[in-house]
N, C-alpha and C. Protein backbone atom coordinates (compact mmCIF):
# COMPACT_ATOMS: atom_id res chain seq x y z
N UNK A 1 0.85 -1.18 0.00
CA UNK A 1 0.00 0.00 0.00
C UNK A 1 0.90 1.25 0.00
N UNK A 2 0.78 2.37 -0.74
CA UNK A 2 1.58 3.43 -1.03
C UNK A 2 1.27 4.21 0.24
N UNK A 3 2.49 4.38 0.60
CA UNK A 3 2.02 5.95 1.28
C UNK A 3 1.99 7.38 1.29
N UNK A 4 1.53 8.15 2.09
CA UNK A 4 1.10 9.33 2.05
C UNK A 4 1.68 9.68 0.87
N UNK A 5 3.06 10.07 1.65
CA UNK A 5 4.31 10.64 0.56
C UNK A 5 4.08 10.20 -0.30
N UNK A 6 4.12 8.44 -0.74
CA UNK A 6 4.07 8.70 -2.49
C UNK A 6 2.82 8.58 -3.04
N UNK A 7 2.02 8.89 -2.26
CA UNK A 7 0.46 9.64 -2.97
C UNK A 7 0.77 11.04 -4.00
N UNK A 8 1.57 11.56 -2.44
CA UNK A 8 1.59 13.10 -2.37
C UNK A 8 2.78 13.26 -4.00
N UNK A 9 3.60 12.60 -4.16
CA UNK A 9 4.22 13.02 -5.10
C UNK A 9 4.01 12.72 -6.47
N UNK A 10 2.78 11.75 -6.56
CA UNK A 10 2.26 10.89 -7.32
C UNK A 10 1.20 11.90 -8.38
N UNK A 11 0.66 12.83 -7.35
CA UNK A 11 -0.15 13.88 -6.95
C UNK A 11 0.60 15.11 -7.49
N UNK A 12 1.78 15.27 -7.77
CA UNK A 12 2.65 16.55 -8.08
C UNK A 12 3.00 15.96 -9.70
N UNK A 13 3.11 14.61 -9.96
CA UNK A 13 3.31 14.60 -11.36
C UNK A 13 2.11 14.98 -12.50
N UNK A 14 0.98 14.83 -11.52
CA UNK A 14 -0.39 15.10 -13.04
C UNK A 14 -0.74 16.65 -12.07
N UNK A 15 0.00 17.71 -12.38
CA UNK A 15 -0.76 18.89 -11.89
C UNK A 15 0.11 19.32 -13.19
N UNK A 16 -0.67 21.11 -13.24
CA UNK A 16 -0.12 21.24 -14.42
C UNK A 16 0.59 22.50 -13.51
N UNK A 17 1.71 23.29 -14.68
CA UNK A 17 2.71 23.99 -14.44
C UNK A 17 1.94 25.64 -13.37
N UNK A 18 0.92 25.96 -13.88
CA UNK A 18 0.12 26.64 -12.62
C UNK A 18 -0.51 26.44 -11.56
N UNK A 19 -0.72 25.24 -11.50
CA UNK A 19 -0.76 24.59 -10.38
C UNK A 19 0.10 23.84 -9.43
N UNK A 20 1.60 23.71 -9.92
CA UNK A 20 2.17 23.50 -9.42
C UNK A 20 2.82 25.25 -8.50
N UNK A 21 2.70 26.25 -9.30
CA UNK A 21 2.75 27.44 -8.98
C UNK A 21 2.30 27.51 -7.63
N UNK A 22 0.88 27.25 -7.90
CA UNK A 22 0.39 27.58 -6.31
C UNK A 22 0.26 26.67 -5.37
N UNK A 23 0.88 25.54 -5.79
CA UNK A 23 1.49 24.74 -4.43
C UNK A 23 2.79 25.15 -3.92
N UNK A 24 3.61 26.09 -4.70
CA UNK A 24 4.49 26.39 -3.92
C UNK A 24 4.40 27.24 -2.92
N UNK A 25 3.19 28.49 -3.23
CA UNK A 25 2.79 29.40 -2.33
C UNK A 25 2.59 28.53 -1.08
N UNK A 26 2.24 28.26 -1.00
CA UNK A 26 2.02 27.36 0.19
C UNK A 26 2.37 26.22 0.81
N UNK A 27 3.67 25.51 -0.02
CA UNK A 27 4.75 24.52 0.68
C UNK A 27 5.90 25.28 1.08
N UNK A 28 6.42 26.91 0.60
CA UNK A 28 7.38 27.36 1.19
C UNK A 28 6.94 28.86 1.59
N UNK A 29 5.88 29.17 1.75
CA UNK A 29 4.95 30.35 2.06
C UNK A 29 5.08 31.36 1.68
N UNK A 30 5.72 31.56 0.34
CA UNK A 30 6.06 32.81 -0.66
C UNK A 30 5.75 32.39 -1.71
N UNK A 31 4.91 33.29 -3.06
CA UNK A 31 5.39 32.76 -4.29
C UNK A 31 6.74 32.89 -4.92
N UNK A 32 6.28 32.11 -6.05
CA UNK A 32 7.77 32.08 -6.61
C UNK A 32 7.79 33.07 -7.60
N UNK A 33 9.07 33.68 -7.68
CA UNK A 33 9.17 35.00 -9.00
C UNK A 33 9.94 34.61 -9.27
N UNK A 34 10.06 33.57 -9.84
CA UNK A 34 11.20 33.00 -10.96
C UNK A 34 10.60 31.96 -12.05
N UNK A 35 10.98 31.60 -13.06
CA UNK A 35 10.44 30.98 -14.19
C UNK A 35 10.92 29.28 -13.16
N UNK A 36 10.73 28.36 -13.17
CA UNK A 36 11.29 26.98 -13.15
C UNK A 36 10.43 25.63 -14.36
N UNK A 37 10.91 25.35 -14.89
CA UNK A 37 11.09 23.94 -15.96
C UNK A 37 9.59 23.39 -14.79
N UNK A 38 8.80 22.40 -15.12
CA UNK A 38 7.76 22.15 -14.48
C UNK A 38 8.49 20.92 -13.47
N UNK A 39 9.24 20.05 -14.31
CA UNK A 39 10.39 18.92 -13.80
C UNK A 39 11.07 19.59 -12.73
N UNK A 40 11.40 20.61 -12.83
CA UNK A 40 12.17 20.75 -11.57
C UNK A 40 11.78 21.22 -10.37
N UNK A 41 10.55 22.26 -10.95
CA UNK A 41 8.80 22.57 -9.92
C UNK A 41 8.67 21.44 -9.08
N UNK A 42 8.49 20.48 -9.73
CA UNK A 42 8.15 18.86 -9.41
C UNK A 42 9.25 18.34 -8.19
N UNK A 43 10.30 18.65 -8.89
CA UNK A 43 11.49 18.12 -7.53
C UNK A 43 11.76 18.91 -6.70
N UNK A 44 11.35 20.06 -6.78
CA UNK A 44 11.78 21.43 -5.17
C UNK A 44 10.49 20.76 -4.46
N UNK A 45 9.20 20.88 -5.23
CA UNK A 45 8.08 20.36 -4.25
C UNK A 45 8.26 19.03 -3.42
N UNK A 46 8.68 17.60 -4.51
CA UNK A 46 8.53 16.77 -4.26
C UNK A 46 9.50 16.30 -2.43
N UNK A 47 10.59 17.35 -3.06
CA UNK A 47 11.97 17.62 -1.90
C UNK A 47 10.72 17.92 -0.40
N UNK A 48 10.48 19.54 -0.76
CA UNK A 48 9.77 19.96 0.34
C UNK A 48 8.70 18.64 0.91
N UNK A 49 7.66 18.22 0.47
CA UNK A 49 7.02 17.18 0.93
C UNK A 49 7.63 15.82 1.94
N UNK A 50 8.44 15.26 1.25
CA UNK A 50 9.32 14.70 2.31
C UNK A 50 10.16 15.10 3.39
N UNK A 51 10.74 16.81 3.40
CA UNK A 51 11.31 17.38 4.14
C UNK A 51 9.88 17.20 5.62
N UNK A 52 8.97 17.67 4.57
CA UNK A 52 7.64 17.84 5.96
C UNK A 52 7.79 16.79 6.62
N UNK A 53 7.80 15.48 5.57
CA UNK A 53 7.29 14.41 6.04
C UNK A 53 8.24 13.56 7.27
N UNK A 54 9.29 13.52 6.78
CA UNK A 54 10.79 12.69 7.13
C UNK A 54 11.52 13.22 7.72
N UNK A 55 11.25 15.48 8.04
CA UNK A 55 12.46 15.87 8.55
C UNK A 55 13.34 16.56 7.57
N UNK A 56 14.50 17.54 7.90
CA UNK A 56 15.20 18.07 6.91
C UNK A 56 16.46 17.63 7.03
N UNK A 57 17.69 18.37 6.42
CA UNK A 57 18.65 18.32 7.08
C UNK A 57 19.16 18.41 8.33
N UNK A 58 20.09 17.48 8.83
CA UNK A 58 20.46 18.06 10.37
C UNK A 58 21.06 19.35 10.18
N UNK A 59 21.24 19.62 11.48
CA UNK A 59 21.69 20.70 11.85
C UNK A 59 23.53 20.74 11.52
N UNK A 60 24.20 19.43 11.94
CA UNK A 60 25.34 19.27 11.74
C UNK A 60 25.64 19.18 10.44
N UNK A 61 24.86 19.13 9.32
CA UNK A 61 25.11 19.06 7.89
C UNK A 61 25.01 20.58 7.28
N UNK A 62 23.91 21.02 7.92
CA UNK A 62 23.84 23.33 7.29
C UNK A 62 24.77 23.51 7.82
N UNK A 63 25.28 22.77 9.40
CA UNK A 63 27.01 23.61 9.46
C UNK A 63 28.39 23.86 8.51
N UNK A 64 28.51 22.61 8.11
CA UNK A 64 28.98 22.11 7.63
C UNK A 64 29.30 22.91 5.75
N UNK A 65 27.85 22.63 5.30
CA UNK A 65 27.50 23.61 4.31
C UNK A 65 27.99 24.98 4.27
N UNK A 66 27.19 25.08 5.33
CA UNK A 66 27.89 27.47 5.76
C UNK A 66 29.38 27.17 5.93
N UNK A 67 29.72 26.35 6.43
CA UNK A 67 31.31 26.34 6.41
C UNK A 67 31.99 26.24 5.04
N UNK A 68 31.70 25.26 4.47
CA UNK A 68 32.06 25.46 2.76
C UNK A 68 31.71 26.75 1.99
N UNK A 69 30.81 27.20 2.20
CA UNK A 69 30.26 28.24 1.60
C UNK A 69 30.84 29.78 1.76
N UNK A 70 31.71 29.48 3.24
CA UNK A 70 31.94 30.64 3.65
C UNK A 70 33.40 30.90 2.72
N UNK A 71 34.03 29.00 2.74
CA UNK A 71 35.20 29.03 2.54
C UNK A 71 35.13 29.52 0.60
N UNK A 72 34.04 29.46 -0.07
CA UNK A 72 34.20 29.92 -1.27
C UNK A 72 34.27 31.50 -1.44
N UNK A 73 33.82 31.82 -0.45
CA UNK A 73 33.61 33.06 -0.56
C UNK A 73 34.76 34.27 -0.43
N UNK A 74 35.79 33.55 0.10
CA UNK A 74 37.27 33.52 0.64
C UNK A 74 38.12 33.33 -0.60
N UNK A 75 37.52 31.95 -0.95
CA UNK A 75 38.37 31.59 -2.04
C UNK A 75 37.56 30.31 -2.80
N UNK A 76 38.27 30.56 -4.56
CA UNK A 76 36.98 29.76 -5.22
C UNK A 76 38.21 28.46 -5.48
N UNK A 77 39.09 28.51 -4.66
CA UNK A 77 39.82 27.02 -5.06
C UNK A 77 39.68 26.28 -3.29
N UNK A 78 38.92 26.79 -2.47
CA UNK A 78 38.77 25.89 -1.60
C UNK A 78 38.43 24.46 -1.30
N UNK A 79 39.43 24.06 -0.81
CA UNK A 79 39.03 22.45 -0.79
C UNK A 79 37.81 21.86 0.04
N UNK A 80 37.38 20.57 -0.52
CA UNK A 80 35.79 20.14 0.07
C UNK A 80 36.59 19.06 0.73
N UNK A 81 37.47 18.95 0.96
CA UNK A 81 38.20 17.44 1.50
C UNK A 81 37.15 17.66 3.05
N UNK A 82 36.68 16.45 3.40
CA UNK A 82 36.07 16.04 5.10
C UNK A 82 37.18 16.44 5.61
N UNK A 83 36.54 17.55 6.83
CA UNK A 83 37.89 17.87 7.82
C UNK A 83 37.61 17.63 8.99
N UNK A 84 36.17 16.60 8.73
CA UNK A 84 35.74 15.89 10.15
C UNK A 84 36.53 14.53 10.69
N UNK A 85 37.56 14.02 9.06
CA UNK A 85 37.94 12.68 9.44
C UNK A 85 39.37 13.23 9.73
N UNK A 86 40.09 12.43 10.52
CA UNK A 86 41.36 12.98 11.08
C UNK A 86 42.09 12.23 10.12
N UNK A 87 43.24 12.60 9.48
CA UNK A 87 44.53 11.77 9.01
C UNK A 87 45.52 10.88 9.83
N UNK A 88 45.75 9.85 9.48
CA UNK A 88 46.85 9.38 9.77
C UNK A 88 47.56 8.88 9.31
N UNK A 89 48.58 8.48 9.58
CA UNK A 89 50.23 7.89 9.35
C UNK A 89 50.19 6.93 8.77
N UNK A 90 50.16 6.26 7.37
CA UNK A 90 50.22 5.46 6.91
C UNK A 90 50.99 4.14 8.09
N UNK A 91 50.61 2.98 8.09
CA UNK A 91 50.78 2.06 9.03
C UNK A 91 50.14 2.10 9.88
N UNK A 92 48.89 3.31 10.27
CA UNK A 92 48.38 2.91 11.88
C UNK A 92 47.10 1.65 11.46
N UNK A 93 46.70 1.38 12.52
CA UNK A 93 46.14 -0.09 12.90
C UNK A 93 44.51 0.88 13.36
N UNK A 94 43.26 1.06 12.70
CA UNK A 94 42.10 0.93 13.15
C UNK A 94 41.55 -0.31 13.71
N UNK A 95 40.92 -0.75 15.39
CA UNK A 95 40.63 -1.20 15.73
C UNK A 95 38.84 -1.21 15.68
N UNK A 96 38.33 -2.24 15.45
CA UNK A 96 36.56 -1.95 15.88
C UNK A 96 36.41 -3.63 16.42
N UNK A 97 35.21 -3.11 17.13
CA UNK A 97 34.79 -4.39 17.95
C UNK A 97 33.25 -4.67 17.92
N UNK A 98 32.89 -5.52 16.72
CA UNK A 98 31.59 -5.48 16.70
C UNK A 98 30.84 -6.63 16.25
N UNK A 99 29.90 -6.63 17.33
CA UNK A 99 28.99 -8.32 17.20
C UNK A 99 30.24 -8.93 18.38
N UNK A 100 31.03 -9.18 18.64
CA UNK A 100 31.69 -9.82 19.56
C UNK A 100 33.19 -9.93 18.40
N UNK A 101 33.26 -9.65 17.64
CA UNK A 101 34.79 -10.14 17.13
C UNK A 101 35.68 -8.64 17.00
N UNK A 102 36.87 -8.34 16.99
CA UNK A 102 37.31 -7.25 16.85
C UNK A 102 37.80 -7.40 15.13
N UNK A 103 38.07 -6.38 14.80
CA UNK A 103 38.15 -6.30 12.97
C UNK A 103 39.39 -5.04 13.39
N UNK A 104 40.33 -5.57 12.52
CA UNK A 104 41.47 -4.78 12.13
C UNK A 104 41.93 -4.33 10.92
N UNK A 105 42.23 -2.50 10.76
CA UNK A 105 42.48 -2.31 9.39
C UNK A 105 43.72 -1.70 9.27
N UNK A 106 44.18 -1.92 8.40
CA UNK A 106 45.99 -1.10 8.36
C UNK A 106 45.60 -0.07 7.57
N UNK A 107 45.99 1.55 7.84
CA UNK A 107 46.11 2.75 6.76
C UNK A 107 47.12 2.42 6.34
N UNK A 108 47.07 2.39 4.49
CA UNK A 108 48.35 2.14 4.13
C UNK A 108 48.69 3.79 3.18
N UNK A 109 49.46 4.21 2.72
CA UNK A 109 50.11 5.29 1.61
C UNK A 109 48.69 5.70 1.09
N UNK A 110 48.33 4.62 -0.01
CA UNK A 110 46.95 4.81 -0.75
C UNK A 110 45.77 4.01 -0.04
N UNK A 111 44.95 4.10 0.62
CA UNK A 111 43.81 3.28 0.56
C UNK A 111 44.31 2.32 2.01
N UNK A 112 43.57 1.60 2.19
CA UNK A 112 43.79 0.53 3.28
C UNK A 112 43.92 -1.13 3.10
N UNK A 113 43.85 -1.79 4.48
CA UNK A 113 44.52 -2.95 3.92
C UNK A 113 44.06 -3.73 5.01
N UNK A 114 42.75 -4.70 4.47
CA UNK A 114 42.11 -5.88 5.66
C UNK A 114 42.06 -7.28 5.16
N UNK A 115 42.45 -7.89 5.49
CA UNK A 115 42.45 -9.48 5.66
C UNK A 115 42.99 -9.84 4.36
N UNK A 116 44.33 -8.71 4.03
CA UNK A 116 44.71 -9.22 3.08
C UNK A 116 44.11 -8.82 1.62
N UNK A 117 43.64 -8.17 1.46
CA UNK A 117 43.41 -6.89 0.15
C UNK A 117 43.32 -5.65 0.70
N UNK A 118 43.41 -4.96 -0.61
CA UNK A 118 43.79 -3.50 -0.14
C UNK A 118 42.44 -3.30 -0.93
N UNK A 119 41.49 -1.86 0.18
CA UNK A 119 40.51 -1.05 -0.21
C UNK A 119 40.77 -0.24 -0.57
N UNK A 120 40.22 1.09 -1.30
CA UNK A 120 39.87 2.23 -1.26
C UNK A 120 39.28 3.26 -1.01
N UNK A 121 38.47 2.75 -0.22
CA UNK A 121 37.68 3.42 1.24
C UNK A 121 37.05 2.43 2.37
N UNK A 122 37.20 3.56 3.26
CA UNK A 122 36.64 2.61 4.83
C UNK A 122 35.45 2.37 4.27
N UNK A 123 34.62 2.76 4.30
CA UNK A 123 33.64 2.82 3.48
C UNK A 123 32.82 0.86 2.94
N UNK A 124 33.66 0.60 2.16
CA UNK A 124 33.70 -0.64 1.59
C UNK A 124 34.17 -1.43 2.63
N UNK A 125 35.24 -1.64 3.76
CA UNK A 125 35.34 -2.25 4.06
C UNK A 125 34.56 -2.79 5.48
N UNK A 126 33.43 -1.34 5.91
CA UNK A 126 33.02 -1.41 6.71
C UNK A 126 31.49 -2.19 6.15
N UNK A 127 30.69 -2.28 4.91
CA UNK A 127 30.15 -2.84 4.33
C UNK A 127 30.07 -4.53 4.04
N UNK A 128 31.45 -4.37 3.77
CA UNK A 128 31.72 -5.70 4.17
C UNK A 128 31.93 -6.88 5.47
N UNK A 129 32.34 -5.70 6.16
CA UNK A 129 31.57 -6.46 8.11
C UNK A 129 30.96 -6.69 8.26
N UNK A 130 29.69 -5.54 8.27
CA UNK A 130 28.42 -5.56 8.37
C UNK A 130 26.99 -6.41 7.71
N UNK A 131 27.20 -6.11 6.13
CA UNK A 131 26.69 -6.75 5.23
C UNK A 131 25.61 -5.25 4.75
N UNK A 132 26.06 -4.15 5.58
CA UNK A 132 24.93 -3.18 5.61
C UNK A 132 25.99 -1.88 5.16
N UNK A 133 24.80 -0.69 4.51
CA UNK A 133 25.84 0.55 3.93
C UNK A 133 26.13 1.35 5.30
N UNK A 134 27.13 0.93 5.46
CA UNK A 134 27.58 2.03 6.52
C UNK A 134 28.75 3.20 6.07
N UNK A 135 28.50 4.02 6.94
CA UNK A 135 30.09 5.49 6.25
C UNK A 135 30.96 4.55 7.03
N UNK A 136 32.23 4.45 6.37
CA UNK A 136 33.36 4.05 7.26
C UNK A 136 34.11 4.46 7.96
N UNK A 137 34.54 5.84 7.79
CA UNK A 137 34.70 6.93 8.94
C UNK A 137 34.08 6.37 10.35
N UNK A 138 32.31 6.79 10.09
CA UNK A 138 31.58 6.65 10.95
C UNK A 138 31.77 5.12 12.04
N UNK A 139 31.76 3.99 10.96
CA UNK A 139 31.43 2.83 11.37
C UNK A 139 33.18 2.51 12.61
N UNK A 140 33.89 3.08 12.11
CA UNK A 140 35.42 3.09 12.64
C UNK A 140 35.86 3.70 13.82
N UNK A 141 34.49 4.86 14.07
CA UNK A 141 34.86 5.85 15.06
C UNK A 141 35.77 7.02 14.85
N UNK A 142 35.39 7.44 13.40
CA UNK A 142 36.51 8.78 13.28
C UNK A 142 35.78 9.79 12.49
N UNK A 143 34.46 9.99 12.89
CA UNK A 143 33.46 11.08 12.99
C UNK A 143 32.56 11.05 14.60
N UNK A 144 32.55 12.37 14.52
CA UNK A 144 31.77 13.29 15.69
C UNK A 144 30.65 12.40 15.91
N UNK A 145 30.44 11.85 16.81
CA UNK A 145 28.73 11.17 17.51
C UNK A 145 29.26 10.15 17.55
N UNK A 146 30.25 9.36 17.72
CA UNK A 146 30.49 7.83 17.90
C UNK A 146 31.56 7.43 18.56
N UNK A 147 31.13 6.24 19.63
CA UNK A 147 32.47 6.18 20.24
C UNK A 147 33.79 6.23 19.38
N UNK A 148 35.06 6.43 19.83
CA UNK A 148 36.30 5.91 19.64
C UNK A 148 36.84 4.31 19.26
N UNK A 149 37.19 4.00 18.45
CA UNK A 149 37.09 2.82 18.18
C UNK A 149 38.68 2.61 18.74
N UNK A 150 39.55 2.17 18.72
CA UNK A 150 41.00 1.83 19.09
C UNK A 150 42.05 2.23 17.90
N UNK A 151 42.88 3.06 18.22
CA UNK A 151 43.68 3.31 17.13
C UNK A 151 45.34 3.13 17.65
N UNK A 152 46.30 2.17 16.51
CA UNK A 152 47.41 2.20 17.13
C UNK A 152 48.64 2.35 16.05
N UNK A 153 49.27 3.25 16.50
CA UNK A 153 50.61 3.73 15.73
C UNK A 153 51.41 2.75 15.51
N UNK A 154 52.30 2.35 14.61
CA UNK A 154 52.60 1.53 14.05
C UNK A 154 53.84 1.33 14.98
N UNK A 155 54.70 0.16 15.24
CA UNK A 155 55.37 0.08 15.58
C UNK A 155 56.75 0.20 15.03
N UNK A 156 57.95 1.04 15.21
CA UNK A 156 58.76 0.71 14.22
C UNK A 156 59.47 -0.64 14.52
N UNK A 157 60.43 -1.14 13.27
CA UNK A 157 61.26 -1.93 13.43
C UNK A 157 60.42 -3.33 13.43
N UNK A 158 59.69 -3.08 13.16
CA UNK A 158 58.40 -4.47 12.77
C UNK A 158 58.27 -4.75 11.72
């Protein structure tokens, strides 16, 4: 059985281009004084509707945004690199402990290195633990909201 939402957007594809007009008056409480393609009428609305429905962006993501934004404004070669994930030293050892087994990853130069292949993002290899899409940052403990997972500097002379 469909729901609301995809009633509601189901509902935004057979309206016509003035009527999609004046659903905007009243999904973002201004009209619009700009021309928009009816397709794309369709996807600001369809956006807003689920925003109602599901919530918007967090708060930690518009930060994030204004922070990029500010940094263009500064400068138009600013980098978007995550400056939420910390770097490290090629050789350190990410530790995680999950379901009961611990999982170990080596940072190597390029990319990383678990059970004997090398990845190209945590990302994938945290997918592959799990069986589920997780961020690998996240899943590792090296973004904001999650414990610390174990991290260890390489030893020299090993």
């Amino acid at each position: 059985m469909p729901t609301e939402t995809a009633i509601a957007l189901d509902f935004l594809s057979k309206r016509s281009t003035p009527e999609l007009r004046e659903l905007w008056d009243g999904a973002f409480g201004t009209p619009l004084t700009f021309r928009l393609q009816k397709d794309i009428l369709i996807c600001f609305l369809a956006y807003r509707l689920q925003e109602t429905a599901y919530g918007g962006i967090r708060a930690a993501t518009v930060k994030e945004l204004n922070r990029h934004a500010q940094q263009f404004t500064i400068s138009s070669r600013a980098a978007l690199a995550n400056t939420e994930v910390p770097h490290f030293k090629p050789g350190t050892r990410l530790l995680r402990e999950w379901q009961g087994q611990t999982f170990e990853v080596t940072i190597m130069d390029s990319g990383y290195a678990y059970r004997g292949a090398r990845y190209e993002s945590l990302s994938k290899i945290a997918r592959e633990i799990t069986g589920a899409r997780w961020s690998g940052p996240r899943f590792f403990g090296l973004k904001k909201g999650v414990p610390k997972t174990g991290l260890r500097e390489p030893r020299h002379g090993r």
